[in-house]
PDB file of N, CA and C in Angstrom:
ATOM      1  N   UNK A   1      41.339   1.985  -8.448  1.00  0.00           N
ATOM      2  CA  UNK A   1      41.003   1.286  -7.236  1.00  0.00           C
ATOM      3  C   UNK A   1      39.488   1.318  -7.070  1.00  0.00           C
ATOM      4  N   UNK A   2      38.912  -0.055  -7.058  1.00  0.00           N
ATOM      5  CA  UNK A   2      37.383   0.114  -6.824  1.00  0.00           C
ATOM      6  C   UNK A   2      36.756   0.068  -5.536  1.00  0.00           C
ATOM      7  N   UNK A   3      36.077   0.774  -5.434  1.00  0.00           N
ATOM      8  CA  UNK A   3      35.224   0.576  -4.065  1.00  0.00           C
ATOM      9  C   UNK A   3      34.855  -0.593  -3.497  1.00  0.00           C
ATOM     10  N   UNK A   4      34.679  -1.807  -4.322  1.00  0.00           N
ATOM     11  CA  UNK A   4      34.093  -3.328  -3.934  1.00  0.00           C
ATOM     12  C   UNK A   4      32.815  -3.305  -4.267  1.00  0.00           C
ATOM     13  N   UNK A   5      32.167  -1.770  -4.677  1.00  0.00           N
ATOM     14  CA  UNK A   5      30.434  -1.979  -4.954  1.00  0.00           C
ATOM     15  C   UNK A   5      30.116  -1.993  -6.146  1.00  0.00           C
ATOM     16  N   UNK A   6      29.112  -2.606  -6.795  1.00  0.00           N
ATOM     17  CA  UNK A   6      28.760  -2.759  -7.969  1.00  0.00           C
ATOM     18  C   UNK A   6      27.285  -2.746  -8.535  1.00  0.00           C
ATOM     19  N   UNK A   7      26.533  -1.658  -9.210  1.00  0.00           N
ATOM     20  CA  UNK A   7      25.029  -1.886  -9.375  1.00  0.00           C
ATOM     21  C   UNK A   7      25.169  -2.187 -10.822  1.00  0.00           C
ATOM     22  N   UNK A   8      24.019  -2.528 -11.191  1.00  0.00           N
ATOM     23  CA  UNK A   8      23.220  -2.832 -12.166  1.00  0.00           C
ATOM     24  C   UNK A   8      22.088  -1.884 -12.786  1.00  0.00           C
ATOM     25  N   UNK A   9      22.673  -0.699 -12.945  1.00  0.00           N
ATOM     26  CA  UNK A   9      21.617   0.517 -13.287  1.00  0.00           C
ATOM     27  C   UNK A   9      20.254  -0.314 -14.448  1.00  0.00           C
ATOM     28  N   UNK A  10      20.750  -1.073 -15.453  1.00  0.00           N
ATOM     29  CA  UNK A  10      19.210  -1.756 -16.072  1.00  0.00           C
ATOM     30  C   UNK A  10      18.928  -2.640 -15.621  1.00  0.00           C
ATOM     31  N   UNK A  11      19.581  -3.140 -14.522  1.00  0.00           N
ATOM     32  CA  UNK A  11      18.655  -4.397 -13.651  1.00  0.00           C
ATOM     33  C   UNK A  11      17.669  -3.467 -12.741  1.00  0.00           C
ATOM     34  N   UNK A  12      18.500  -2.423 -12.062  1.00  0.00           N
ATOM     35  CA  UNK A  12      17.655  -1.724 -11.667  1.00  0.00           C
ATOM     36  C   UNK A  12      16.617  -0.860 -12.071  1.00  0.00           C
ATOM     37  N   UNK A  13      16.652  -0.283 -12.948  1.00  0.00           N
ATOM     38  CA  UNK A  13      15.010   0.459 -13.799  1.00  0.00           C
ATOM     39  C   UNK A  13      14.258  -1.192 -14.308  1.00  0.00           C
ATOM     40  N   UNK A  14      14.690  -2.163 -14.722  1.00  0.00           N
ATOM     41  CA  UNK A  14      13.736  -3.232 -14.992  1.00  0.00           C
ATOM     42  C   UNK A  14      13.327  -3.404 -13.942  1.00  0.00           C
ATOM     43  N   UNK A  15      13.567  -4.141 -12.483  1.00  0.00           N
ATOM     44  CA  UNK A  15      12.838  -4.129 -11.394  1.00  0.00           C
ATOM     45  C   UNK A  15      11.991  -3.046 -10.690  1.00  0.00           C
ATOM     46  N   UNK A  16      12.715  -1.764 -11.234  1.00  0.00           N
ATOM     47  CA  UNK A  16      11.261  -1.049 -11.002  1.00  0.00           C
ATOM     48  C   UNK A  16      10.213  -0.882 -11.797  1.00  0.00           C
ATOM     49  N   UNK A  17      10.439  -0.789 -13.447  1.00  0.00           N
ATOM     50  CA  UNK A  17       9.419  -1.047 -14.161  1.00  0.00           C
ATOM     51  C   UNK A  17       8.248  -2.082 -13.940  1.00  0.00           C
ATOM     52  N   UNK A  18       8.954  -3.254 -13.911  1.00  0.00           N
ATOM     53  CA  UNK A  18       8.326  -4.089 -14.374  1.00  0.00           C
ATOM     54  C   UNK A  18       7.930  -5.021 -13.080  1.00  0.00           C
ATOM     55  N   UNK A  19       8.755  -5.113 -11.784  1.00  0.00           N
ATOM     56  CA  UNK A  19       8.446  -6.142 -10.984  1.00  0.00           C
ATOM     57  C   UNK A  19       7.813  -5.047  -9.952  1.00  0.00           C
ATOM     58  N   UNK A  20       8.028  -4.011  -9.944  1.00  0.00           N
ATOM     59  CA  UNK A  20       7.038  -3.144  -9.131  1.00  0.00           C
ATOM     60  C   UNK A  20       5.877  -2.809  -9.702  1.00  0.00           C
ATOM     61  N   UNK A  21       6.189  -2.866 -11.047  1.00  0.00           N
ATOM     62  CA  UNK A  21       5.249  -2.670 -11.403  1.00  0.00           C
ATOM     63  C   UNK A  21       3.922  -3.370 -11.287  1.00  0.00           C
ATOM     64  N   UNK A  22       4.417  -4.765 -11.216  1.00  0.00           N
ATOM     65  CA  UNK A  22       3.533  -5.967 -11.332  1.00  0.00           C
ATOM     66  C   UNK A  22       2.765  -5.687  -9.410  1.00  0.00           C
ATOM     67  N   UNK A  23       3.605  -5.472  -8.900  1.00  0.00           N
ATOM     68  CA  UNK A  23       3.405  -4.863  -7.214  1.00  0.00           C
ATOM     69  C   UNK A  23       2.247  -4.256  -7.092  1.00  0.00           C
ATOM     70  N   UNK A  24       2.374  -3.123  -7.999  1.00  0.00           N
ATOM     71  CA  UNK A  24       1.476  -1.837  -7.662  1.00  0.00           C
ATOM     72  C   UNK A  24       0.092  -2.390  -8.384  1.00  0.00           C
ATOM     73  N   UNK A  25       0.250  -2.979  -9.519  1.00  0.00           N
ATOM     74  CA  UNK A  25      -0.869  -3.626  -9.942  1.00  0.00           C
ATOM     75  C   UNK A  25      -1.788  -4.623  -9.434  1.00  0.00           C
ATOM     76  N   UNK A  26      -1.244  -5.553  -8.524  1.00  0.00           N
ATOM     77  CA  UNK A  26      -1.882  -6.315  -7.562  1.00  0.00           C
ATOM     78  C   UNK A  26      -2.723  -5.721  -6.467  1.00  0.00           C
ATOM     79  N   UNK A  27      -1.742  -4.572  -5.801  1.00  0.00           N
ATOM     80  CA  UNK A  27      -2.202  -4.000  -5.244  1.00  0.00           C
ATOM     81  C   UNK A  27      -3.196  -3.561  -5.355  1.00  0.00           C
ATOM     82  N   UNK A  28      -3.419  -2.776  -6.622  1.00  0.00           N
ATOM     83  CA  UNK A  28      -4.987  -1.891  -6.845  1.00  0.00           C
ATOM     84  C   UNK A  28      -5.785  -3.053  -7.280  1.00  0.00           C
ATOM     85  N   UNK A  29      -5.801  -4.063  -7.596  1.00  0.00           N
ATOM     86  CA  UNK A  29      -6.424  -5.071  -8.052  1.00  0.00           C
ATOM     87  C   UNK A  29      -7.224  -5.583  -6.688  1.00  0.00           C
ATOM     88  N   UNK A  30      -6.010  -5.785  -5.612  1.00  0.00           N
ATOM     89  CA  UNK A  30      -6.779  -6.299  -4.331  1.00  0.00           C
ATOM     90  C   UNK A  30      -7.524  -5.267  -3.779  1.00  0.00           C
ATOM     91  N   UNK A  31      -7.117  -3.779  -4.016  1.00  0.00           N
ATOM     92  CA  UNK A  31      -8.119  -3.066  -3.040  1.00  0.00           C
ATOM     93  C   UNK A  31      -9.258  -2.527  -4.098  1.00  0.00           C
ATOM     94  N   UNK A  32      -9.356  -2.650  -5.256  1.00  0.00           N
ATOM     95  CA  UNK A  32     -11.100  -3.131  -6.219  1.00  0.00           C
ATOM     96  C   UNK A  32     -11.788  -3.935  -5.351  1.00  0.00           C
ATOM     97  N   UNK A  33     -10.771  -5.587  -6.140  1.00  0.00           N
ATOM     98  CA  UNK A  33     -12.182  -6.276  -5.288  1.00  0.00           C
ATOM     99  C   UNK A  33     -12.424  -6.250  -3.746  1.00  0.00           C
ATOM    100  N   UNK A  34     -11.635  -5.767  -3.052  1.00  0.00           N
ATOM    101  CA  UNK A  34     -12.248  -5.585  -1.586  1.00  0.00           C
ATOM    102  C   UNK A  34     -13.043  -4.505  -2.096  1.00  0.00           C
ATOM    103  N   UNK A  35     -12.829  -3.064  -2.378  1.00  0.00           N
ATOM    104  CA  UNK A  35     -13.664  -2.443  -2.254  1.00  0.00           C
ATOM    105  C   UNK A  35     -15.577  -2.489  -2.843  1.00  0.00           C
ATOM    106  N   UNK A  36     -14.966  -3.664  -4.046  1.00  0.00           N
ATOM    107  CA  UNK A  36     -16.651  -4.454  -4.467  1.00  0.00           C
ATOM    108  C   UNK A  36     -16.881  -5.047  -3.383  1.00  0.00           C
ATOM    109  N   UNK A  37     -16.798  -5.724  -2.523  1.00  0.00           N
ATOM    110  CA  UNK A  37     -17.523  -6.193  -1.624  1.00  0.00           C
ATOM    111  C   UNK A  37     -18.717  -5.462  -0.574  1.00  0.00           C
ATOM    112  N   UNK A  38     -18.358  -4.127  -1.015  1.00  0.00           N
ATOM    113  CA  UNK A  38     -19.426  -3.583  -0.467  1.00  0.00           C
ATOM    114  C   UNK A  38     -21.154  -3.668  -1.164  1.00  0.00           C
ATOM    115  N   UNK A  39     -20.650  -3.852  -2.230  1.00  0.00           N
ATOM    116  CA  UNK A  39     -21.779  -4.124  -3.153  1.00  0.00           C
ATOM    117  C   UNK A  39     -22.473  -5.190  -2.083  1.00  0.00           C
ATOM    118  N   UNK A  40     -22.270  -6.397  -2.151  1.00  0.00           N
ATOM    119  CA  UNK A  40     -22.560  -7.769  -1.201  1.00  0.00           C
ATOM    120  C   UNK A  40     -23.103  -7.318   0.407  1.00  0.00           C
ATOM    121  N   UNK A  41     -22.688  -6.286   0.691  1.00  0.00           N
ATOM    122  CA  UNK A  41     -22.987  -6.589   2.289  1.00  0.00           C
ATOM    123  C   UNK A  41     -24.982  -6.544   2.577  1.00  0.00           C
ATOM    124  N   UNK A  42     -25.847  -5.461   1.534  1.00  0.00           N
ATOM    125  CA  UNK A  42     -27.010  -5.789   1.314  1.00  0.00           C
ATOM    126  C   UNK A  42     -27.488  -7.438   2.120  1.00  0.00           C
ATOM    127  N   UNK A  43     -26.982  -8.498   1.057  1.00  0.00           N
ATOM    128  CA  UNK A  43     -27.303  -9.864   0.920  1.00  0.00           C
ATOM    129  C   UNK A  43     -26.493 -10.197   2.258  1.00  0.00           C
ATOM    130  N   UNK A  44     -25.337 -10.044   2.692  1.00  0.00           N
ATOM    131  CA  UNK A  44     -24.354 -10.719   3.568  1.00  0.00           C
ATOM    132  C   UNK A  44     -25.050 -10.783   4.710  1.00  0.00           C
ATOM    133  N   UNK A  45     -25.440  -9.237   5.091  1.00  0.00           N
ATOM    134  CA  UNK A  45     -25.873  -8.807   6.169  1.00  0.00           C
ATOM    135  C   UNK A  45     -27.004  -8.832   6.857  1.00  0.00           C
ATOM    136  N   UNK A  46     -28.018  -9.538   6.235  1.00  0.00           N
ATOM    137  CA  UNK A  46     -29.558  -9.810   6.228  1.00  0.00           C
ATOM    138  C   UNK A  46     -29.722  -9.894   7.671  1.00  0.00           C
ATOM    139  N   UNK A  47     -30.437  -9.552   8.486  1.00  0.00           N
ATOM    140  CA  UNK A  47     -30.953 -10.644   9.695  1.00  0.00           C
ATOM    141  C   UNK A  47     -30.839  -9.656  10.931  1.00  0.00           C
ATOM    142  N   UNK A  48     -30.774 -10.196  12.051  1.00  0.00           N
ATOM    143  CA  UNK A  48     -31.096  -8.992  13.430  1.00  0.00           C
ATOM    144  C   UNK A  48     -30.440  -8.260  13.518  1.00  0.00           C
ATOM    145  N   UNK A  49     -30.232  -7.819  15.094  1.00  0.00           N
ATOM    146  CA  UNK A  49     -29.005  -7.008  15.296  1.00  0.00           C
ATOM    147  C   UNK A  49     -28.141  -7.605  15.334  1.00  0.00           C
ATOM    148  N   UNK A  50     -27.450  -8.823  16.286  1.00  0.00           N
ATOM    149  CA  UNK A  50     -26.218  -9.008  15.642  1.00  0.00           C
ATOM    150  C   UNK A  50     -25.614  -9.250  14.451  1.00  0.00           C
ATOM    151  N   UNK A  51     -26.384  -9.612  13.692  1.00  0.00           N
ATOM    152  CA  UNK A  51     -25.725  -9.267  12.208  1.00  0.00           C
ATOM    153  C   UNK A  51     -25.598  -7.907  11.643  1.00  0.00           C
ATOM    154  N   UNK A  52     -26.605  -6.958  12.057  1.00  0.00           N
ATOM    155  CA  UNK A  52     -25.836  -5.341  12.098  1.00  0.00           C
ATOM    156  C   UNK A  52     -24.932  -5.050  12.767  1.00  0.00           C
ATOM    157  N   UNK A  53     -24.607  -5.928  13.667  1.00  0.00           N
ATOM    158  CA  UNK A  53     -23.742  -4.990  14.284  1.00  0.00           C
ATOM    159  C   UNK A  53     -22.410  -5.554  13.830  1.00  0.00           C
ATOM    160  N   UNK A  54     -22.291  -7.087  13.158  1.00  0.00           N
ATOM    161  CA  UNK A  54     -21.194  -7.424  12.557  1.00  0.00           C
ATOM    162  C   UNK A  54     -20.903  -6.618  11.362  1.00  0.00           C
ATOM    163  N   UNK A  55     -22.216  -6.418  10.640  1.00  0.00           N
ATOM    164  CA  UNK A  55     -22.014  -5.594   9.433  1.00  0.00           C
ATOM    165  C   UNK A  55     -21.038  -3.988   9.522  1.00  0.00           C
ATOM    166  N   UNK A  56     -21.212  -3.364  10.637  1.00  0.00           N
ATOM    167  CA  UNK A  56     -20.666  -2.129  10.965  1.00  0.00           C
ATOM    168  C   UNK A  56     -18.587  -2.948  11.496  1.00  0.00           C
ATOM    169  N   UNK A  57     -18.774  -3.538  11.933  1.00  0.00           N
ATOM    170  CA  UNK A  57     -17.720  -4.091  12.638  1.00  0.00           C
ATOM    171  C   UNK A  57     -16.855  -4.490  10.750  1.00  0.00           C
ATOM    172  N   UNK A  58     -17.880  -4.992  10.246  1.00  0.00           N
ATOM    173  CA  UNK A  58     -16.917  -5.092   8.667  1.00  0.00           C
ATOM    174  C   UNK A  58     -16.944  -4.251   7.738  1.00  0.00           C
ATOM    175  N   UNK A  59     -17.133  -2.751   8.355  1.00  0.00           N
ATOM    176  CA  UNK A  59     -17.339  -2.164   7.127  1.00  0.00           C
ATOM    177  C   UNK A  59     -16.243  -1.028   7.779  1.00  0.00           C
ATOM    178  N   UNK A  60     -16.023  -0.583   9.201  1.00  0.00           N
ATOM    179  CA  UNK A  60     -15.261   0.108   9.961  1.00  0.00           C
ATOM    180  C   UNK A  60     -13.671  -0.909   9.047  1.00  0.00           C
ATOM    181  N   UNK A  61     -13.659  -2.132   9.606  1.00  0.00           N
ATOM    182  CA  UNK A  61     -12.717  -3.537   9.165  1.00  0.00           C
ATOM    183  C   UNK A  61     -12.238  -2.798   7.326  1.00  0.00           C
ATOM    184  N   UNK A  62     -13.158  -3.155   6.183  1.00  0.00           N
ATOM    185  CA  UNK A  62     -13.013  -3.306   5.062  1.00  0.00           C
ATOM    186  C   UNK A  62     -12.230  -1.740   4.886  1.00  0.00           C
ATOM    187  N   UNK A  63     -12.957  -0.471   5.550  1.00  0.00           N
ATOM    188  CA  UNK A  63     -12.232   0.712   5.638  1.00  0.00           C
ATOM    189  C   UNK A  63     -11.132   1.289   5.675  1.00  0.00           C
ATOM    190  N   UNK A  64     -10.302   0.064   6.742  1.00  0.00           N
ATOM    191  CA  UNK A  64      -8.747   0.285   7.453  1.00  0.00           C
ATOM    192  C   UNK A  64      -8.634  -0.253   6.356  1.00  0.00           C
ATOM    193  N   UNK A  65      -8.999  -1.620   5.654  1.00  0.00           N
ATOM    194  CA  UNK A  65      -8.247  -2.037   4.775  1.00  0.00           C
ATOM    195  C   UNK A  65      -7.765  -1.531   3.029  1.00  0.00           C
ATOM    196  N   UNK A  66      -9.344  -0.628   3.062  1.00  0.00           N
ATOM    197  CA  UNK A  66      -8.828  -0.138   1.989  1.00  0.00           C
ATOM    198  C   UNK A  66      -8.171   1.148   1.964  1.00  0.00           C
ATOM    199  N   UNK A  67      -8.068   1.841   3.139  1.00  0.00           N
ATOM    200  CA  UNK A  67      -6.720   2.895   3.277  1.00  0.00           C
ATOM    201  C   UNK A  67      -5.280   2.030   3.134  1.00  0.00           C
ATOM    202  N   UNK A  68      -5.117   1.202   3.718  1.00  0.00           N
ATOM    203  CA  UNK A  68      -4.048   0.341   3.694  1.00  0.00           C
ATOM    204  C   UNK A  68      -3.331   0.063   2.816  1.00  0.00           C
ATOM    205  N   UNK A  69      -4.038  -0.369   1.825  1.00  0.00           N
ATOM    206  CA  UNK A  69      -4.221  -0.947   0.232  1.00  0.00           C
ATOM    207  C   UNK A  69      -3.605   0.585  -0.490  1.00  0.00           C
ATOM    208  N   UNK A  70      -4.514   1.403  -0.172  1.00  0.00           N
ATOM    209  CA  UNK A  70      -4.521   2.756  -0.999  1.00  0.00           C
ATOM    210  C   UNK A  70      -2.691   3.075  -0.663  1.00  0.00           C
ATOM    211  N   UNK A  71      -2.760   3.612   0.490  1.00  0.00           N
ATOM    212  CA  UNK A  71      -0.922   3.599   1.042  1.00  0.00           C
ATOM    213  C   UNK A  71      -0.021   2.681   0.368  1.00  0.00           C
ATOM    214  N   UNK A  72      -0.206   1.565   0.168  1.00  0.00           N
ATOM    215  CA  UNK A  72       0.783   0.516   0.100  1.00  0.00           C
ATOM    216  C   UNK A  72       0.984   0.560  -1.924  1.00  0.00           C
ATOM    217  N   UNK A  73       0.050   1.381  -2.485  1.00  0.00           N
ATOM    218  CA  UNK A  73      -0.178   1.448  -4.086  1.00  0.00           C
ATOM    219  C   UNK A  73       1.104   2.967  -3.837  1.00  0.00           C
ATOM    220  N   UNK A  74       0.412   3.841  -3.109  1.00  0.00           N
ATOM    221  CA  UNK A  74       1.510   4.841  -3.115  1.00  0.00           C
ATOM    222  C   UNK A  74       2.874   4.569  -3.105  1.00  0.00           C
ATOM    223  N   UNK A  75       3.110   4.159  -1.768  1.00  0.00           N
ATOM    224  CA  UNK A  75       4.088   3.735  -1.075  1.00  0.00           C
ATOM    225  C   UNK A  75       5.143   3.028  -2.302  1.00  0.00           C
ATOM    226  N   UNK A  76       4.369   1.953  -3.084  1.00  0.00           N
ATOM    227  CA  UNK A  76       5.256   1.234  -4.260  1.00  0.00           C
ATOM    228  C   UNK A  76       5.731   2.382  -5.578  1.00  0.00           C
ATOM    229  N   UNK A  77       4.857   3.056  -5.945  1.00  0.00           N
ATOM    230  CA  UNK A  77       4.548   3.732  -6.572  1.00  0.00           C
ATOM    231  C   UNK A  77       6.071   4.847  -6.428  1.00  0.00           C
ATOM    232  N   UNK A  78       6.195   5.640  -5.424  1.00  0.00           N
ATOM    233  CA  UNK A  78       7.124   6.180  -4.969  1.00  0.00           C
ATOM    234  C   UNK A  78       8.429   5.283  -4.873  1.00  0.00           C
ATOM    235  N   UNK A  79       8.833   3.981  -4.312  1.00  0.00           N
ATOM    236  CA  UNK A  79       9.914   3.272  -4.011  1.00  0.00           C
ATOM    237  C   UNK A  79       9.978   3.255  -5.844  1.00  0.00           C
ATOM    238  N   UNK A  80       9.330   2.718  -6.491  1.00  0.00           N
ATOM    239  CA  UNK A  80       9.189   2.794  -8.545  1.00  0.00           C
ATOM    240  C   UNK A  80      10.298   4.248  -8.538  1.00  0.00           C
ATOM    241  N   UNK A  81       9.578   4.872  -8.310  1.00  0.00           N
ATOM    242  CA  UNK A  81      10.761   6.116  -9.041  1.00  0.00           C
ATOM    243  C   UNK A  81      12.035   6.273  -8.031  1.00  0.00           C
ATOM    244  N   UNK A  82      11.649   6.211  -6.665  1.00  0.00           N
ATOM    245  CA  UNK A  82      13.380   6.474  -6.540  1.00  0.00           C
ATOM    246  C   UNK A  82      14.193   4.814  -6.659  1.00  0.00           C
ATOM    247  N   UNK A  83      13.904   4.375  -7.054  1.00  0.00           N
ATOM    248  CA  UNK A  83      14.759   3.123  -7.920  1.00  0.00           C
ATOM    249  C   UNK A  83      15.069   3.885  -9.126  1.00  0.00           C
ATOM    250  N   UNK A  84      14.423   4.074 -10.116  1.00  0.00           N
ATOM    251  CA  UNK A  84      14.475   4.623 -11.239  1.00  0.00           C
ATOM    252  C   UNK A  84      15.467   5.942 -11.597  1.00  0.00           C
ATOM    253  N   UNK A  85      15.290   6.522 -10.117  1.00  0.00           N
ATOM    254  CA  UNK A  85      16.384   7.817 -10.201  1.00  0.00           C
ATOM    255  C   UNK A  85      17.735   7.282  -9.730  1.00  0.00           C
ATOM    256  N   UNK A  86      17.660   5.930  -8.640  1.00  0.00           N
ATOM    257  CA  UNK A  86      18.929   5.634  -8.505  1.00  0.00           C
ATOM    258  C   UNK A  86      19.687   5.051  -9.193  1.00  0.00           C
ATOM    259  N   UNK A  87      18.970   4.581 -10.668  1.00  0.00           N
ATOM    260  CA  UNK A  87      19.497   3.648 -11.417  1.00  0.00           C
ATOM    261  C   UNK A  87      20.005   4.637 -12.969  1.00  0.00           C
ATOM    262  N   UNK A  88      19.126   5.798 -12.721  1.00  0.00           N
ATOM    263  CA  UNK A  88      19.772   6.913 -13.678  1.00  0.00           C
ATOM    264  C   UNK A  88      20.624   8.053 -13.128  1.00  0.00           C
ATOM    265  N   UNK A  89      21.063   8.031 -12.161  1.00  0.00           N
ATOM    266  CA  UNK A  89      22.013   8.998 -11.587  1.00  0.00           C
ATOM    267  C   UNK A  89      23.278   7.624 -11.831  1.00  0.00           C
ATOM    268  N   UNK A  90      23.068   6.081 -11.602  1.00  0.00           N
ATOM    269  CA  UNK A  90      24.307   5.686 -11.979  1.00  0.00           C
ATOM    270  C   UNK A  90      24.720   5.416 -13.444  1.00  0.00           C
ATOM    271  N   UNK A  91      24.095   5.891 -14.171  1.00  0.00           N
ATOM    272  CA  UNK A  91      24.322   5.540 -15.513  1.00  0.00           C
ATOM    273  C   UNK A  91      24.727   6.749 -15.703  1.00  0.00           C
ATOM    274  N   UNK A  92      24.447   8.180 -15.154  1.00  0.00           N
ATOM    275  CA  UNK A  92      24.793   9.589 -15.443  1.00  0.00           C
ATOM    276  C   UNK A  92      26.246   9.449 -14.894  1.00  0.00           C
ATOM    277  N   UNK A  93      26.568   8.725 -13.611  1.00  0.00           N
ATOM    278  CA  UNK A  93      28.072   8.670 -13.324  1.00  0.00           C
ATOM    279  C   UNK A  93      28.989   7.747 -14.217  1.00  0.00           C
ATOM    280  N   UNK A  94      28.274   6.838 -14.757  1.00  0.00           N
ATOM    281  CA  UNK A  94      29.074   5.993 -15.903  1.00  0.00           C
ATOM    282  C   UNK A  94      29.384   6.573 -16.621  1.00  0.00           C
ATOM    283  N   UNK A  95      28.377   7.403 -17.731  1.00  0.00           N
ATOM    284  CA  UNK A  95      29.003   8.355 -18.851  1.00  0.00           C
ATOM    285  C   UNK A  95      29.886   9.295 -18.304  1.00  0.00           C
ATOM    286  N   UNK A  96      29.382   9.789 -17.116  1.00  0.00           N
ATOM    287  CA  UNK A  96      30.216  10.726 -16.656  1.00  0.00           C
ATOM    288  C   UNK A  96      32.490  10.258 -16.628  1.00  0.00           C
ATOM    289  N   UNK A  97      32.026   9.432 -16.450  1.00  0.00           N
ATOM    290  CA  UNK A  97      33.436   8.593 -15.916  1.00  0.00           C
ATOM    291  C   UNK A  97      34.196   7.859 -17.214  1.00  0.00           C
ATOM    292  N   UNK A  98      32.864   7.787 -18.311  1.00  0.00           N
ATOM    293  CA  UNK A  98      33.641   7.477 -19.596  1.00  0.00           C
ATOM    294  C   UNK A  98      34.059   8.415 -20.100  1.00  0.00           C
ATOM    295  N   UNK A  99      33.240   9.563 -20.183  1.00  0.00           N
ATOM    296  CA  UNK A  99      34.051  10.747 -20.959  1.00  0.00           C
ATOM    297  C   UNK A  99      35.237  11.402 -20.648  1.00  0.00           C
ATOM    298  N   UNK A 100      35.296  11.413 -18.649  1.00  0.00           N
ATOM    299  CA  UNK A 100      36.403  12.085 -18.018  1.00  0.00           C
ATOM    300  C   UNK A 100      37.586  11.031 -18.474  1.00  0.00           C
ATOM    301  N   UNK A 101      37.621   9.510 -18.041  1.00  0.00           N
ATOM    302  CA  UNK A 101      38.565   8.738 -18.357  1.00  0.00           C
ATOM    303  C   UNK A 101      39.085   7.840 -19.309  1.00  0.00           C
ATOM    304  N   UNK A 102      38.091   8.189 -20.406  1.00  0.00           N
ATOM    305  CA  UNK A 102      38.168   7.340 -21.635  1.00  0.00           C
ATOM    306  C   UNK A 102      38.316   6.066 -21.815  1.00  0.00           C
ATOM    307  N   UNK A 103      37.178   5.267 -20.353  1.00  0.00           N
ATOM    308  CA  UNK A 103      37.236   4.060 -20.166  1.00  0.00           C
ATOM    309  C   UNK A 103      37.982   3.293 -19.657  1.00  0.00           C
ATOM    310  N   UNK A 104      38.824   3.703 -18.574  1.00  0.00           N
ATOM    311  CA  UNK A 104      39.810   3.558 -17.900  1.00  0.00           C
ATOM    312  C   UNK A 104      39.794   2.640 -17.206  1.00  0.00           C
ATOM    313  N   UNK A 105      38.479   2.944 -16.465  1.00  0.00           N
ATOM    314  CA  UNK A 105      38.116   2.700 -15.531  1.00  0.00           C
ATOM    315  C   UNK A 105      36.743   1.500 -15.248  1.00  0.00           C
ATOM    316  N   UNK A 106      37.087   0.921 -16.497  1.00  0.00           N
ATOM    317  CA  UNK A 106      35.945  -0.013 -17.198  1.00  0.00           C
ATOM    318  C   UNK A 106      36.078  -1.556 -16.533  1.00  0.00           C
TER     319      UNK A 106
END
């Protein structure tokens, strides 16, 4: 009698390999080039005070964003492996269930 549920233990480690993977890679990709932009603010920022004071207003700004960025690389990074463990604890219950039932249950 089956439960009605059904995974895909190598659909699941491929989507974490590879499509999170592609995730986490964007990610650090976007928070590089934000974080090059600091290089630029020199040139960006030229001129009185209100342009200092925009400059501080985008650099407080670029800050949140690259904590953000930084979290969200973790954040994938972590969801990557517990996919990966949920997709090898069901393949550990598959063998498990072939050896007890000799495919019975196939």
């Amino acid at each position: 009698m089956g439960t009605g549920f059904h995974a895909e233990p190598e659909g699941l480690k491929h989507t974490a390999k590879h499509d999170m993977g592609k995730l986490v890679e964007h990610t650090e990709s976007a928070r590089l080039k934000l974080a090059g932009t600091e290089l630029l603010d020199g040139k960006a920022f030229e001129g009185d005070e209100e342009v200092y004071e925009a400059h501080r207003e985008w650099s407080n700004a670029r800050a949140m964003l690259l904590g953000v960025f930084a979290r969200n690389k973790e954040n994938l990074e972590l969801a990557q492996k517990a996919l990966t463990e949920v997709a090898e604890r069901y393949i550990a219950v598959d063998e498990d269930n072939e050896r007890t039932f000799g495919g019975i249950l196939s």
